[in-house]
PDB file of N, CA and C in Angstrom:
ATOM      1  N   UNK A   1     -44.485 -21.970  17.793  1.00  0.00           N
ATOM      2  CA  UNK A   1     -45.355 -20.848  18.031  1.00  0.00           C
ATOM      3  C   UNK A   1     -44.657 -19.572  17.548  1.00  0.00           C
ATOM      4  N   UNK A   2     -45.392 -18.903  16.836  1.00  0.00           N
ATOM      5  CA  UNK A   2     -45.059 -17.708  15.975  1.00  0.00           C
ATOM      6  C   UNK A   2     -45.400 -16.417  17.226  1.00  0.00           C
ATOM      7  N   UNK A   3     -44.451 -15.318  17.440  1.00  0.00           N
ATOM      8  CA  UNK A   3     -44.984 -14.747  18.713  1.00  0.00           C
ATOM      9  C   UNK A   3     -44.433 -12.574  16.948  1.00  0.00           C
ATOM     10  N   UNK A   4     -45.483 -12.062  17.048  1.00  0.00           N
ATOM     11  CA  UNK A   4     -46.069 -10.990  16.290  1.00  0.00           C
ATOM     12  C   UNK A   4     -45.347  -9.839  17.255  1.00  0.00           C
ATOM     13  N   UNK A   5     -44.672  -8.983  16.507  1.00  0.00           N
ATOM     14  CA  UNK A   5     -44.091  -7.496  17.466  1.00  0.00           C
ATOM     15  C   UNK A   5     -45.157  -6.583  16.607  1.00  0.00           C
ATOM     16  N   UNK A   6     -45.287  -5.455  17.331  1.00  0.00           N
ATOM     17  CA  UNK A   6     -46.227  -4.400  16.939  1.00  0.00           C
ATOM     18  C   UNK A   6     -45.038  -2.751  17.044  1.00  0.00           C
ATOM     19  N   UNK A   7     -45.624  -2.057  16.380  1.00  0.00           N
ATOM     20  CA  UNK A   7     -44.652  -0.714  16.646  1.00  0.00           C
ATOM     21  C   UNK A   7     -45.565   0.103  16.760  1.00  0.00           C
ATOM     22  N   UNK A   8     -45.751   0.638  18.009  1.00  0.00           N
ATOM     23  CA  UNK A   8     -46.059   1.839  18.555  1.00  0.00           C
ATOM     24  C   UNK A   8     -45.870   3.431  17.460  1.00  0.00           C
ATOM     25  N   UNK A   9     -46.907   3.657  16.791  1.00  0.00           N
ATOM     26  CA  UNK A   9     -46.790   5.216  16.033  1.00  0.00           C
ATOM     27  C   UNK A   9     -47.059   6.218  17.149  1.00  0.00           C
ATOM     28  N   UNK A  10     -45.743   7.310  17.026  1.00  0.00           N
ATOM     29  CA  UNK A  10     -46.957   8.249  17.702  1.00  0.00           C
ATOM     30  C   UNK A  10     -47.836   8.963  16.913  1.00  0.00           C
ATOM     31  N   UNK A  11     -48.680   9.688  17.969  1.00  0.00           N
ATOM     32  CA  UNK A  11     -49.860  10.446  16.687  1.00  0.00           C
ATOM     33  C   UNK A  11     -49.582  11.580  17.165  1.00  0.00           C
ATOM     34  N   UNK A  12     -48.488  12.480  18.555  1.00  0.00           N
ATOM     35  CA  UNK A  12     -47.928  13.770  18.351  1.00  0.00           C
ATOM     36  C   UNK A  12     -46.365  14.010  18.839  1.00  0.00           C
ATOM     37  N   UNK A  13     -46.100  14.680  17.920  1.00  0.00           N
ATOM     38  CA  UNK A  13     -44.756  14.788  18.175  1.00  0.00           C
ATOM     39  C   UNK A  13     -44.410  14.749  19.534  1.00  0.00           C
ATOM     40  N   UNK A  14     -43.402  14.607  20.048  1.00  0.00           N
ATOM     41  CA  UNK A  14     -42.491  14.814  21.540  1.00  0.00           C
ATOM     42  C   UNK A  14     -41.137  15.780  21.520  1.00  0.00           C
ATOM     43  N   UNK A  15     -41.055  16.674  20.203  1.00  0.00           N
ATOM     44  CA  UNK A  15     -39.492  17.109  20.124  1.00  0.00           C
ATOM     45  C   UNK A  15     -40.055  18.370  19.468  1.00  0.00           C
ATOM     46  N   UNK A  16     -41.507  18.928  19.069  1.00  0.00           N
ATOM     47  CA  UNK A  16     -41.524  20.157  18.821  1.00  0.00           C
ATOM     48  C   UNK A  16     -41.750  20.133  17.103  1.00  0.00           C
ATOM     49  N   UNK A  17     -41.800  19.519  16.402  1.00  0.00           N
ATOM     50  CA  UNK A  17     -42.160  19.188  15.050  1.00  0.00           C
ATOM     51  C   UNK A  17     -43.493  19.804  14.657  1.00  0.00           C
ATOM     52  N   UNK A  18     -43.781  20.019  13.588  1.00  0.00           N
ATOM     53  CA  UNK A  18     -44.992  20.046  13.060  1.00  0.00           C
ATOM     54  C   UNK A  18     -45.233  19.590  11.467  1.00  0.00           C
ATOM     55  N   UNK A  19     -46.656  19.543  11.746  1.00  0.00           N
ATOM     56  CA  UNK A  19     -46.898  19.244  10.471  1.00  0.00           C
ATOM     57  C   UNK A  19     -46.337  18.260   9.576  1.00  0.00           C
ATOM     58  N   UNK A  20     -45.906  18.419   8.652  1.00  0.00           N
ATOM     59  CA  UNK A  20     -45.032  17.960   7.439  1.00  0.00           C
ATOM     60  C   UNK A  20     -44.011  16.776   7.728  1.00  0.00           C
ATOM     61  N   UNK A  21     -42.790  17.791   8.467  1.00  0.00           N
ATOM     62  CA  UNK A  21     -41.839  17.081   9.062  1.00  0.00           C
ATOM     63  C   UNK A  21     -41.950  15.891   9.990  1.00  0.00           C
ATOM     64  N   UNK A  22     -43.370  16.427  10.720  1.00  0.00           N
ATOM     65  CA  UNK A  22     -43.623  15.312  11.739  1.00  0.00           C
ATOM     66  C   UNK A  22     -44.327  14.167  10.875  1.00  0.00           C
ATOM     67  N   UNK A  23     -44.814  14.451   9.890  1.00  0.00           N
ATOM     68  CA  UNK A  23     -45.478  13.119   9.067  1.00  0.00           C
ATOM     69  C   UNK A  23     -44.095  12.247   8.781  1.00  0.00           C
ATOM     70  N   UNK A  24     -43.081  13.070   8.403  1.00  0.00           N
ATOM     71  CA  UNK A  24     -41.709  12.420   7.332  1.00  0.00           C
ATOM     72  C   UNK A  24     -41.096  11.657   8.692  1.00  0.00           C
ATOM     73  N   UNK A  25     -41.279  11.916   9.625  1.00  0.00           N
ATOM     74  CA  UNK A  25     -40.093  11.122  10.783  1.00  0.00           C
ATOM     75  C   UNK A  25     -41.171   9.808  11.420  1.00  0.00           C
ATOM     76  N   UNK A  26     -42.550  10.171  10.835  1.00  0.00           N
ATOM     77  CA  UNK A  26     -43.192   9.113  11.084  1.00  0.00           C
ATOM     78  C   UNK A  26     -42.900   7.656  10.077  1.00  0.00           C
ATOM     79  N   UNK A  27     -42.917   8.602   8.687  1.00  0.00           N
ATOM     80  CA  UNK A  27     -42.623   7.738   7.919  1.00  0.00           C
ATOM     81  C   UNK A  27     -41.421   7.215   7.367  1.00  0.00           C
ATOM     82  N   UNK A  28     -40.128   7.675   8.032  1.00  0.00           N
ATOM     83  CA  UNK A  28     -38.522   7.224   8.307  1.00  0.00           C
ATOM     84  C   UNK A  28     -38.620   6.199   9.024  1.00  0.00           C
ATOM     85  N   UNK A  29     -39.448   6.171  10.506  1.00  0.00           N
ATOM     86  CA  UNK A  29     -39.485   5.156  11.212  1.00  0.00           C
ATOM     87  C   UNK A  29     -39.952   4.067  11.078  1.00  0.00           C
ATOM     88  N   UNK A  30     -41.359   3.918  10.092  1.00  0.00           N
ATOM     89  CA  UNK A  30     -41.871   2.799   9.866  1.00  0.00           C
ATOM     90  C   UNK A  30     -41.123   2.019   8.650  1.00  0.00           C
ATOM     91  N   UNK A  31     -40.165   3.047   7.876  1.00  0.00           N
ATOM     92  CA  UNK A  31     -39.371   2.026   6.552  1.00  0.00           C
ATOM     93  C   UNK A  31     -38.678   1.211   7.342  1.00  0.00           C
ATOM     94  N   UNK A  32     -37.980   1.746   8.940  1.00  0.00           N
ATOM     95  CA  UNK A  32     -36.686   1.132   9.312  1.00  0.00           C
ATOM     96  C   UNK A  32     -37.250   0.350   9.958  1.00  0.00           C
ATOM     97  N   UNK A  33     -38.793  -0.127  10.496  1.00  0.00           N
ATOM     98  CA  UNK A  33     -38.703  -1.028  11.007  1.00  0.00           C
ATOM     99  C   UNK A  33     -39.671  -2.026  10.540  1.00  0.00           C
ATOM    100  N   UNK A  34     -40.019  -1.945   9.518  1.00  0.00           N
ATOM    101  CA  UNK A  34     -41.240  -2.521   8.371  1.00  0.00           C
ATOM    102  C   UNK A  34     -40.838  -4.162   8.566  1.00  0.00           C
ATOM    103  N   UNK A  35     -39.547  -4.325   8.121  1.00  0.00           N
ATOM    104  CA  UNK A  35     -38.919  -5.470   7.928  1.00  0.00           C
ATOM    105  C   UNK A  35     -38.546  -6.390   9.310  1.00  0.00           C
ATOM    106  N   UNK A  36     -38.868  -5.975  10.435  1.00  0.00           N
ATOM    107  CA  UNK A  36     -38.889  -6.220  12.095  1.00  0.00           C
ATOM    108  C   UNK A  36     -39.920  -6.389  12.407  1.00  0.00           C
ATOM    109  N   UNK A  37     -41.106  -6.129  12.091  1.00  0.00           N
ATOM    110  CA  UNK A  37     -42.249  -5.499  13.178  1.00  0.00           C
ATOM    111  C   UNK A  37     -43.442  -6.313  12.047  1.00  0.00           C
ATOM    112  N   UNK A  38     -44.666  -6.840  12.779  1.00  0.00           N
ATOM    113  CA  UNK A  38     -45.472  -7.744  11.703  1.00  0.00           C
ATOM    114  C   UNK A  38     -46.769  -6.266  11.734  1.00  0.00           C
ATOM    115  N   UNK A  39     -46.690  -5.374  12.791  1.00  0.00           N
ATOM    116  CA  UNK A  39     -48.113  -4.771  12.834  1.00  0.00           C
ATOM    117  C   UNK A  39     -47.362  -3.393  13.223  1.00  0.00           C
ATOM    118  N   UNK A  40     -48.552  -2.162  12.876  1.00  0.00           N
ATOM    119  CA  UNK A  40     -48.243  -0.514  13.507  1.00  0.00           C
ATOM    120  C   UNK A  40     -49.470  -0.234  14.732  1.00  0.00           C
ATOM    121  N   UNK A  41     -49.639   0.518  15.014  1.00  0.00           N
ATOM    122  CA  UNK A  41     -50.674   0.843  16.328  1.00  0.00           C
ATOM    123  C   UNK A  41     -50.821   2.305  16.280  1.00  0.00           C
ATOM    124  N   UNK A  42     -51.873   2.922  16.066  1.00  0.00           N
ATOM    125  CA  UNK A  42     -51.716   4.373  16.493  1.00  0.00           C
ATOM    126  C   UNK A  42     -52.747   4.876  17.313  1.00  0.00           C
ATOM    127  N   UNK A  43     -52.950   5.916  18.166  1.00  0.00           N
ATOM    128  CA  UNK A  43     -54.157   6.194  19.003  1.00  0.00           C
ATOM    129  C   UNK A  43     -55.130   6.732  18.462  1.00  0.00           C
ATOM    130  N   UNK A  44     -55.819   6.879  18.569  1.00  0.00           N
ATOM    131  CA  UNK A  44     -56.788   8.214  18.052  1.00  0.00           C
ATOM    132  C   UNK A  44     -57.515   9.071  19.246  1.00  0.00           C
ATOM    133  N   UNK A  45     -56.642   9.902  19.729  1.00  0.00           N
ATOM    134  CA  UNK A  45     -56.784  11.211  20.496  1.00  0.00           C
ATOM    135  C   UNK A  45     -56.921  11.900  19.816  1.00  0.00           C
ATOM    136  N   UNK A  46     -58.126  12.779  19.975  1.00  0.00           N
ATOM    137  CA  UNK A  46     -58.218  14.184  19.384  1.00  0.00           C
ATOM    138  C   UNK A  46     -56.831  15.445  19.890  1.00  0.00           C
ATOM    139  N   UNK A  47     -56.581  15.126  20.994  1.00  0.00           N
ATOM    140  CA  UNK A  47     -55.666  16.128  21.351  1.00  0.00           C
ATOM    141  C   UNK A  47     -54.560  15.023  22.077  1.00  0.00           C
ATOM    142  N   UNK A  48     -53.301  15.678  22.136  1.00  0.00           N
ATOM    143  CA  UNK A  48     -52.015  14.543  22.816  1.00  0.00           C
ATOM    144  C   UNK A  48     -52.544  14.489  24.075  1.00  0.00           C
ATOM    145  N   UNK A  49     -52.269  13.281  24.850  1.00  0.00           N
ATOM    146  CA  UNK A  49     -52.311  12.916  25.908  1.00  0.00           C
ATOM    147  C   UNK A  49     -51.794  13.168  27.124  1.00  0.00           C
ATOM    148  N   UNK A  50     -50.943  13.860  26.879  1.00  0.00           N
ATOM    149  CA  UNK A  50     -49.375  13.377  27.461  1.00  0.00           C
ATOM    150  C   UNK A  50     -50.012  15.321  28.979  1.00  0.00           C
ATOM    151  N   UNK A  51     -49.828  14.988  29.800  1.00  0.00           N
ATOM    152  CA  UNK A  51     -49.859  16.355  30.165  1.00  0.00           C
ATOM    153  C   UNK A  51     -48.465  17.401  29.967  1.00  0.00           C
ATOM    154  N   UNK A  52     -47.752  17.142  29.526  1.00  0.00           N
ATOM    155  CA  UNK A  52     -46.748  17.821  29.101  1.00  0.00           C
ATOM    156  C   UNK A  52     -46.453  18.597  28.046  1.00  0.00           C
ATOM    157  N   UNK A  53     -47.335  17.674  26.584  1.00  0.00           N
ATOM    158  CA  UNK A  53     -47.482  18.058  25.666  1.00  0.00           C
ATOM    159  C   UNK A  53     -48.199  19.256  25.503  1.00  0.00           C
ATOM    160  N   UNK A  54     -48.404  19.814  24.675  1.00  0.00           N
ATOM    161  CA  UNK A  54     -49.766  21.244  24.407  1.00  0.00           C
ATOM    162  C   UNK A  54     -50.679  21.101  24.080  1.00  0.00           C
ATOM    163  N   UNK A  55     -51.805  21.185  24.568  1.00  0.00           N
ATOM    164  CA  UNK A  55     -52.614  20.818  23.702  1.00  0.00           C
ATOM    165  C   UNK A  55     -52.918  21.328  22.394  1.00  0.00           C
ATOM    166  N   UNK A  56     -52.167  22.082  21.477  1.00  0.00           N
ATOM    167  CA  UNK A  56     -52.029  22.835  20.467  1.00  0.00           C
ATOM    168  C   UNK A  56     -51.081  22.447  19.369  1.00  0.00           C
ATOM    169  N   UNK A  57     -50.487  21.262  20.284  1.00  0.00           N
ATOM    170  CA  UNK A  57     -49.330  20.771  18.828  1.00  0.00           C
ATOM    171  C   UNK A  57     -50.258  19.599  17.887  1.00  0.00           C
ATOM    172  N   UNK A  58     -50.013  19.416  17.087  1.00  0.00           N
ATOM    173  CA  UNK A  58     -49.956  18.683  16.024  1.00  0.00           C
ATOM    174  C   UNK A  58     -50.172  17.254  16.634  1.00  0.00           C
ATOM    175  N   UNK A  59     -51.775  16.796  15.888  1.00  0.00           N
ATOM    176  CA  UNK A  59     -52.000  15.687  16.092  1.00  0.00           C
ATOM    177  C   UNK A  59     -52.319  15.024  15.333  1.00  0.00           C
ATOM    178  N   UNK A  60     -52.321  13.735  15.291  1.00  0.00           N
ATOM    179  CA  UNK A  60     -52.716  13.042  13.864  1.00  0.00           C
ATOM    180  C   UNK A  60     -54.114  12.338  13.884  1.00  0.00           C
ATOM    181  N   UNK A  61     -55.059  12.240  13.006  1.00  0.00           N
ATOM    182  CA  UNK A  61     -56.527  11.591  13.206  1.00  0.00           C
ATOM    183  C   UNK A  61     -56.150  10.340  12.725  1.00  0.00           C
ATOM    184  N   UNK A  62     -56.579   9.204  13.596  1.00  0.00           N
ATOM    185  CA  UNK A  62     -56.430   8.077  14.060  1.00  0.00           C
ATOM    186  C   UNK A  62     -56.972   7.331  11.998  1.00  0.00           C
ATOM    187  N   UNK A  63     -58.480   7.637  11.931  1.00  0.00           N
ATOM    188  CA  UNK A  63     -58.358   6.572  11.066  1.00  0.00           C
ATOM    189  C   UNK A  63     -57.636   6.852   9.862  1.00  0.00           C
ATOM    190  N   UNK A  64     -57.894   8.669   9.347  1.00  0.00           N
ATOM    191  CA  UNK A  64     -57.213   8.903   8.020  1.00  0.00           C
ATOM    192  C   UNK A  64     -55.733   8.484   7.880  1.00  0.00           C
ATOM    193  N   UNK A  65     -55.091   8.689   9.173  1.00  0.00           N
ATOM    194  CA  UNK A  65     -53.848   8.142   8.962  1.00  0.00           C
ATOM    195  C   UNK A  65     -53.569   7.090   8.602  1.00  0.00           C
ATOM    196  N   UNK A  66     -54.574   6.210   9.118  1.00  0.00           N
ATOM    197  CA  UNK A  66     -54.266   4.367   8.791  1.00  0.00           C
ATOM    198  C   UNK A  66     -54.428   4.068   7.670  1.00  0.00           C
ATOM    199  N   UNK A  67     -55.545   4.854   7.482  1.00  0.00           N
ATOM    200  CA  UNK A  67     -55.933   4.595   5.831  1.00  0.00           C
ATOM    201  C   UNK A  67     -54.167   5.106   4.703  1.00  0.00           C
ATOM    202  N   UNK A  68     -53.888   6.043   4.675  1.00  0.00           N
ATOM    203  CA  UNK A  68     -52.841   6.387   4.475  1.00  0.00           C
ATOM    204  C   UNK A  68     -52.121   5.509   4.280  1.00  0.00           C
ATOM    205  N   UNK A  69     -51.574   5.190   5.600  1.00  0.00           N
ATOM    206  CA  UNK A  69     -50.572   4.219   5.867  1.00  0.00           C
ATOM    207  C   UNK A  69     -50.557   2.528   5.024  1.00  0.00           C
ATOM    208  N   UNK A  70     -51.736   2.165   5.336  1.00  0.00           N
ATOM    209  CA  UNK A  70     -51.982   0.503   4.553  1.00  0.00           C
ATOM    210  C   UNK A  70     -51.907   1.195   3.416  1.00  0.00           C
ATOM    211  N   UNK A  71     -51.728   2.076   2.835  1.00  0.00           N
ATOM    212  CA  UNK A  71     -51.540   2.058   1.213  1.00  0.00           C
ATOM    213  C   UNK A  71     -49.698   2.313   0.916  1.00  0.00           C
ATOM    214  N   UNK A  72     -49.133   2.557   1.702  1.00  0.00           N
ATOM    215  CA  UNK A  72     -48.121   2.984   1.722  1.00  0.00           C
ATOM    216  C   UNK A  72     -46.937   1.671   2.466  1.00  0.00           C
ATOM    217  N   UNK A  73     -47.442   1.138   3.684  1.00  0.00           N
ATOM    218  CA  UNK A  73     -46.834   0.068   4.020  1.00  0.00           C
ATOM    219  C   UNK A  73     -47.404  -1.048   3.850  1.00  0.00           C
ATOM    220  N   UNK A  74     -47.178  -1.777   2.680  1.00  0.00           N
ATOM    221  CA  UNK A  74     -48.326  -3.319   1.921  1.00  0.00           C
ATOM    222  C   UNK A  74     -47.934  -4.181   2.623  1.00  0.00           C
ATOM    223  N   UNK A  75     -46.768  -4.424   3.853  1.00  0.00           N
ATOM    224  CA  UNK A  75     -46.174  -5.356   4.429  1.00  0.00           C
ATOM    225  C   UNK A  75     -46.586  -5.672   6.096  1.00  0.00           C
ATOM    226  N   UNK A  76     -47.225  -4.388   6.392  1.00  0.00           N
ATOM    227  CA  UNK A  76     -47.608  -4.513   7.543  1.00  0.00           C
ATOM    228  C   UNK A  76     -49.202  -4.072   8.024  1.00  0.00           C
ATOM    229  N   UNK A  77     -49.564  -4.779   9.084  1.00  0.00           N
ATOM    230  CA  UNK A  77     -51.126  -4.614   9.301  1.00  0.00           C
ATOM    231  C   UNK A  77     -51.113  -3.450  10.402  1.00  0.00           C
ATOM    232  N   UNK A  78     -52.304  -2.959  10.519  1.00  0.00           N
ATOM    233  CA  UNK A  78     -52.186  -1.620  10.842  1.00  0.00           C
ATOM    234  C   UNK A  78     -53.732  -1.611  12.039  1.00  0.00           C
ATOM    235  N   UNK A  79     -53.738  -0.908  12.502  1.00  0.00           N
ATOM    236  CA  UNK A  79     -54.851  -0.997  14.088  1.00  0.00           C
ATOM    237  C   UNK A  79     -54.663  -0.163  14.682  1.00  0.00           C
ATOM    238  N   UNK A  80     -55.735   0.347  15.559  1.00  0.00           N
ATOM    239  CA  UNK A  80     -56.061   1.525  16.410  1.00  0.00           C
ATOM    240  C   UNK A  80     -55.700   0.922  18.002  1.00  0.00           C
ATOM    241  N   UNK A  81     -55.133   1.386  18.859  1.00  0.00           N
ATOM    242  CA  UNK A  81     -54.685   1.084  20.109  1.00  0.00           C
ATOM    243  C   UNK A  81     -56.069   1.868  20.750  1.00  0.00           C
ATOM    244  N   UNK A  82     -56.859   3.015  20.537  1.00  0.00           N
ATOM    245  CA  UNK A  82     -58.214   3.106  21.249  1.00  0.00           C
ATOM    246  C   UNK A  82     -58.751   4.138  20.033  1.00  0.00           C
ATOM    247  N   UNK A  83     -59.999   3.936  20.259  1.00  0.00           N
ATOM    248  CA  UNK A  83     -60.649   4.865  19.084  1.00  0.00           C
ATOM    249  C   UNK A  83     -61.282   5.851  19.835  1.00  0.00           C
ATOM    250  N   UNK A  84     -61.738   7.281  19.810  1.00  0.00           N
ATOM    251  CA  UNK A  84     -62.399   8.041  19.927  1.00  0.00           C
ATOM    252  C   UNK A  84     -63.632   8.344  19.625  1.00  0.00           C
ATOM    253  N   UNK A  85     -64.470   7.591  19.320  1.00  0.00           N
ATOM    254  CA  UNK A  85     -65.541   7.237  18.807  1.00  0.00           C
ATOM    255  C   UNK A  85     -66.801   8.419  19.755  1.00  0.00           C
ATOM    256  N   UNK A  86     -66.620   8.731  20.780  1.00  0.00           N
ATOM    257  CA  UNK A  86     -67.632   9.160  21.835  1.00  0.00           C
ATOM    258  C   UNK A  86     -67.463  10.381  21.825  1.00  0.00           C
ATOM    259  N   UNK A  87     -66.488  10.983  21.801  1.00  0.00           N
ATOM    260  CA  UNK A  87     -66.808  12.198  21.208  1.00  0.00           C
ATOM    261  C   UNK A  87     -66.122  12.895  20.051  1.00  0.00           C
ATOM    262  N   UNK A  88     -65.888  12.284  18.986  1.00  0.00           N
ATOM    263  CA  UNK A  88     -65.319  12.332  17.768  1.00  0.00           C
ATOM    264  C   UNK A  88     -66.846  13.078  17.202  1.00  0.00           C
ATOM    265  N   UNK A  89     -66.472  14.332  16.355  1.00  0.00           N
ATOM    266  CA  UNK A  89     -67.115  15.557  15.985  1.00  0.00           C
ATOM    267  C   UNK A  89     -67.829  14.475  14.579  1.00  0.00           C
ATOM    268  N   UNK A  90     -69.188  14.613  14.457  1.00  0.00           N
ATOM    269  CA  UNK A  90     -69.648  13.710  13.237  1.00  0.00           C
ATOM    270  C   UNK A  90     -69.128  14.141  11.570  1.00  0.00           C
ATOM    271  N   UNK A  91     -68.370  15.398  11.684  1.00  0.00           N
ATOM    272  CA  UNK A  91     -68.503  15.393  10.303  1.00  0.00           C
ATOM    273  C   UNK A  91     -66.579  15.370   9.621  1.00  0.00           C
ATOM    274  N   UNK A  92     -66.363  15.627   8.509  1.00  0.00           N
ATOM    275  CA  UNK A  92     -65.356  15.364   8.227  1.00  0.00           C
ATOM    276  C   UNK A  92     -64.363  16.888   8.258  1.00  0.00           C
ATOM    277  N   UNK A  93     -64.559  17.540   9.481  1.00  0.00           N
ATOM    278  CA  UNK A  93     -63.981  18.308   9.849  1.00  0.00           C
ATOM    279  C   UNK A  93     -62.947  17.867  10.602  1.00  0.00           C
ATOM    280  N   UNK A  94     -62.948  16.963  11.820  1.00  0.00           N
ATOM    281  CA  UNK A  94     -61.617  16.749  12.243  1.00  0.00           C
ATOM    282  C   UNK A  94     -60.604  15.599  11.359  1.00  0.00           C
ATOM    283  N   UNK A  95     -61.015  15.315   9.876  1.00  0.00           N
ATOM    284  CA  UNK A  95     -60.457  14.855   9.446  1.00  0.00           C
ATOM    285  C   UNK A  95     -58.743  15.663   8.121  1.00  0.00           C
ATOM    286  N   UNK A  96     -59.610  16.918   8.652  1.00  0.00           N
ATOM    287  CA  UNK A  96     -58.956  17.420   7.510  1.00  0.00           C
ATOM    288  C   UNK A  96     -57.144  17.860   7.579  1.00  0.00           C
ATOM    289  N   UNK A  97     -57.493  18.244   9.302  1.00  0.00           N
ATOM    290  CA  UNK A  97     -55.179  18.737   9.333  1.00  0.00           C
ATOM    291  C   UNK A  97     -54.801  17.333   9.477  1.00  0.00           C
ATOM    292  N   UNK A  98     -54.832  16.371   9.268  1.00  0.00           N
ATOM    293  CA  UNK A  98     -54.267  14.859   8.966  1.00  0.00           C
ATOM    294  C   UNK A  98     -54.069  14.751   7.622  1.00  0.00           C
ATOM    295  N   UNK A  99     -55.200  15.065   6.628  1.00  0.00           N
ATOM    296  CA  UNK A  99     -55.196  14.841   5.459  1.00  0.00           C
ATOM    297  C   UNK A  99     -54.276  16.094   4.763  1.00  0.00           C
ATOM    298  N   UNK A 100     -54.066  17.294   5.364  1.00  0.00           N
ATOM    299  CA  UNK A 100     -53.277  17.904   4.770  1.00  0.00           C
ATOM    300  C   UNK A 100     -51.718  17.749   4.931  1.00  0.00           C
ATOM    301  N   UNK A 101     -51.636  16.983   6.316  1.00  0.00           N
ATOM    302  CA  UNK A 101     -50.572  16.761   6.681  1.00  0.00           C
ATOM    303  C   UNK A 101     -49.553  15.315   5.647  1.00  0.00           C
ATOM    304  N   UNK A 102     -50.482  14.329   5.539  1.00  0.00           N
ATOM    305  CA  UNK A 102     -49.949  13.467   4.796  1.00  0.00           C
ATOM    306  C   UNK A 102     -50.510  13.285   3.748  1.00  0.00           C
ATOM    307  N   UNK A 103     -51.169  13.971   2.703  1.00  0.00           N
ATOM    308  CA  UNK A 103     -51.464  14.005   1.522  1.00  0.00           C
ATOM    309  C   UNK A 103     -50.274  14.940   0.600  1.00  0.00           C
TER     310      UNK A 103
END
């Protein structure tokens, strides 16, 4: 029996990052563990969760990122840990500080 590890992405920083940088430490982490890990996971919160966090820092949109990502990591499968679907804004406005962030 084959038993599958998953790696937890976050989708907002915890150390004060933004933007850019916070895409690059996302994507440091997944080279180092590409070769460990069969799957990634990320949330899709419109805003961090965390009550600690701000609600003003830097978050990442759940699907553009994935999309991103499967083009970038060909080795690993990629999935949403919960989607936002219910009140996710219909148009491709909350898609866009993700796409500027990792484009």
């Amino acid at each position: 029996m084959k038993i599958d590890f998953g790696w937890r992405i976050p989708e907002f920083p915890i150390n004060g990052t933004r933007g850019v940088e916070f895409v690059a430490q996302i994507l440091h982490s997944l080279e180092r563990v590409e070769e460990s890990f069969d799957s990634a996971w990320l949330s899709d919160h419109m805003v961090p969760w965390a009550d600690w966090q701000s609600p003003d820092a830097d978050n990442l949109e759940g699907w553009t990122t994935i999309n991103y990502l499967i083009g970038v990591f060909k080795r690993l499968s990629f999935g949403h840990i919960v989607l936002s679907n219910s009140y996710r804004k219909r148009t491709m406005g909350s898609f866009k500080p993700s796409l500027s962030f990792i484009a």
